[in-house]
Protein backbone atom coordinates (compact mmCIF):
# COMPACT_ATOMS: atom_id res chain seq x y z
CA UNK A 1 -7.13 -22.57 24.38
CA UNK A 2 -8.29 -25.71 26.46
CA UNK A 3 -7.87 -29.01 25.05
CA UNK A 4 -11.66 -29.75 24.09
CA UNK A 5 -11.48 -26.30 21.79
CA UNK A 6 -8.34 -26.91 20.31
CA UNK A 7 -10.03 -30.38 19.44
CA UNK A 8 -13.40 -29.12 18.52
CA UNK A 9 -11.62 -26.54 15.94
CA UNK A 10 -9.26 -28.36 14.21
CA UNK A 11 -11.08 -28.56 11.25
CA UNK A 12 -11.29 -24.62 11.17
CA UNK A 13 -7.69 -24.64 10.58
CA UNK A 14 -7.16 -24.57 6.99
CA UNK A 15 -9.93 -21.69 7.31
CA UNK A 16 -7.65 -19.53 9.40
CA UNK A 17 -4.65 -20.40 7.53
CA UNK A 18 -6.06 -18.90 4.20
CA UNK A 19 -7.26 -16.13 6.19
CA UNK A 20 -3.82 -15.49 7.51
CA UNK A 21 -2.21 -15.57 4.18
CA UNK A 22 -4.53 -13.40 2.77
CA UNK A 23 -3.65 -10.65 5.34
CA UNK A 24 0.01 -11.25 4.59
CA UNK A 25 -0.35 -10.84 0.79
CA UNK A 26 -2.49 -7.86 1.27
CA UNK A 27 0.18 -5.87 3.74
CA UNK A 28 2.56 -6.84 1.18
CA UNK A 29 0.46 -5.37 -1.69
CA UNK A 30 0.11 -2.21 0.41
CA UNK A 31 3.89 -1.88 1.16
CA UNK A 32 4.58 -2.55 -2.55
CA UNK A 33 1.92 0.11 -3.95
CA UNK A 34 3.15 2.48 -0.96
CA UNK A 35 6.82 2.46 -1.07
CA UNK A 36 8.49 5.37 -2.36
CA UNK A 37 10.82 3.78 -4.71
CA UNK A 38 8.13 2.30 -6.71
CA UNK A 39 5.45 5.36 -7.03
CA UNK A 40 9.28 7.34 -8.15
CA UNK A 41 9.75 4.54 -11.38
CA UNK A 42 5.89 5.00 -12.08
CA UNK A 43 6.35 8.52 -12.15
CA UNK A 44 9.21 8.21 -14.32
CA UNK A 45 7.70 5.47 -16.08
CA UNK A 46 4.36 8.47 -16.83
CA UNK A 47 7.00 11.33 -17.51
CA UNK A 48 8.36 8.89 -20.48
CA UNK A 49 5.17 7.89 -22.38
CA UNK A 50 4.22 11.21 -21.62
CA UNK A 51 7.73 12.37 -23.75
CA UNK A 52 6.63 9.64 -26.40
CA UNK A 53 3.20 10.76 -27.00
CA UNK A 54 2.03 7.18 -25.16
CA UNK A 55 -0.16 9.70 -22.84
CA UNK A 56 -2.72 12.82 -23.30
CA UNK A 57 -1.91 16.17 -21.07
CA UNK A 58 -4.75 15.18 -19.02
CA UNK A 59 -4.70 11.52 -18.62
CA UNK A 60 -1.22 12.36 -17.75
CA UNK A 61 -2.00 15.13 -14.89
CA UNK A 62 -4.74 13.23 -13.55
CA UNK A 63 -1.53 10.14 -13.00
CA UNK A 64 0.85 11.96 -11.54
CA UNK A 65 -1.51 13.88 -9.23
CA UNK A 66 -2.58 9.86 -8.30
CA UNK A 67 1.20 9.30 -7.62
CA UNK A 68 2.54 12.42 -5.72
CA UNK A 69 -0.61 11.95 -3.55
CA UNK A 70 0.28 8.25 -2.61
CA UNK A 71 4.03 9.96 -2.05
CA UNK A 72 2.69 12.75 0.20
CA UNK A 73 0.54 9.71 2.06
CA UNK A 74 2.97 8.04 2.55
CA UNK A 75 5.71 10.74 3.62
CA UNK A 76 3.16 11.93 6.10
CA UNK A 77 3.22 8.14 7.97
CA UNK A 78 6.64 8.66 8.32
CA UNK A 79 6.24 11.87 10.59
CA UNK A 80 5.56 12.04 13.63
CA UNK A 81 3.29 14.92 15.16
CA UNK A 82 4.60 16.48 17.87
CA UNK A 83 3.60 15.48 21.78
CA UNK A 84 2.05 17.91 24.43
CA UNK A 85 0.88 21.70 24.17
CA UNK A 86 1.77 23.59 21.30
CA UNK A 87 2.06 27.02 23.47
């Protein structure tokens, strides 16, 4: 960036800065709702209000098919397909 640009867009910066942030919090929402760990202690957390009659049959399978989708999701970014010709 020449001088004259870096001059010219100064005041931009606090723009870019929240924009910047913004992307940060959002990849750290995404890891959070993502990470195995977490959908696991929501399942539990279903299974239990399920137990305590918190939770209908259906509200409940219509959750946990939610959660063991965003675990398969997520189990499938951690493979990797294999390279070159099948045969």
């Amino acid at each position: 960036m020449g001088l004259l640009s870096g001059v010219l867009l100064l005041p931009l910066a606090p723009v870019r800065g929240v924009g910047w942030v913004a992307e940060r919090l959002l990849d750290a929402a995404e890891n959070e709702l993502h990470d195995p760990a977490v959908v696991r202690a929501r399942l539990r957390a279903l299974n239990e209000a399920l137990e305590r009659g918190e939770l209908s049959a259906e509200d409940f399978e219509r959750d946990e098919e939610r959660l063991l989708d965003l675990l398969e999701q997520r189990a499938g970014h951690g493979r990797q397909e294999p390279k070159g010709d099948p045969s």
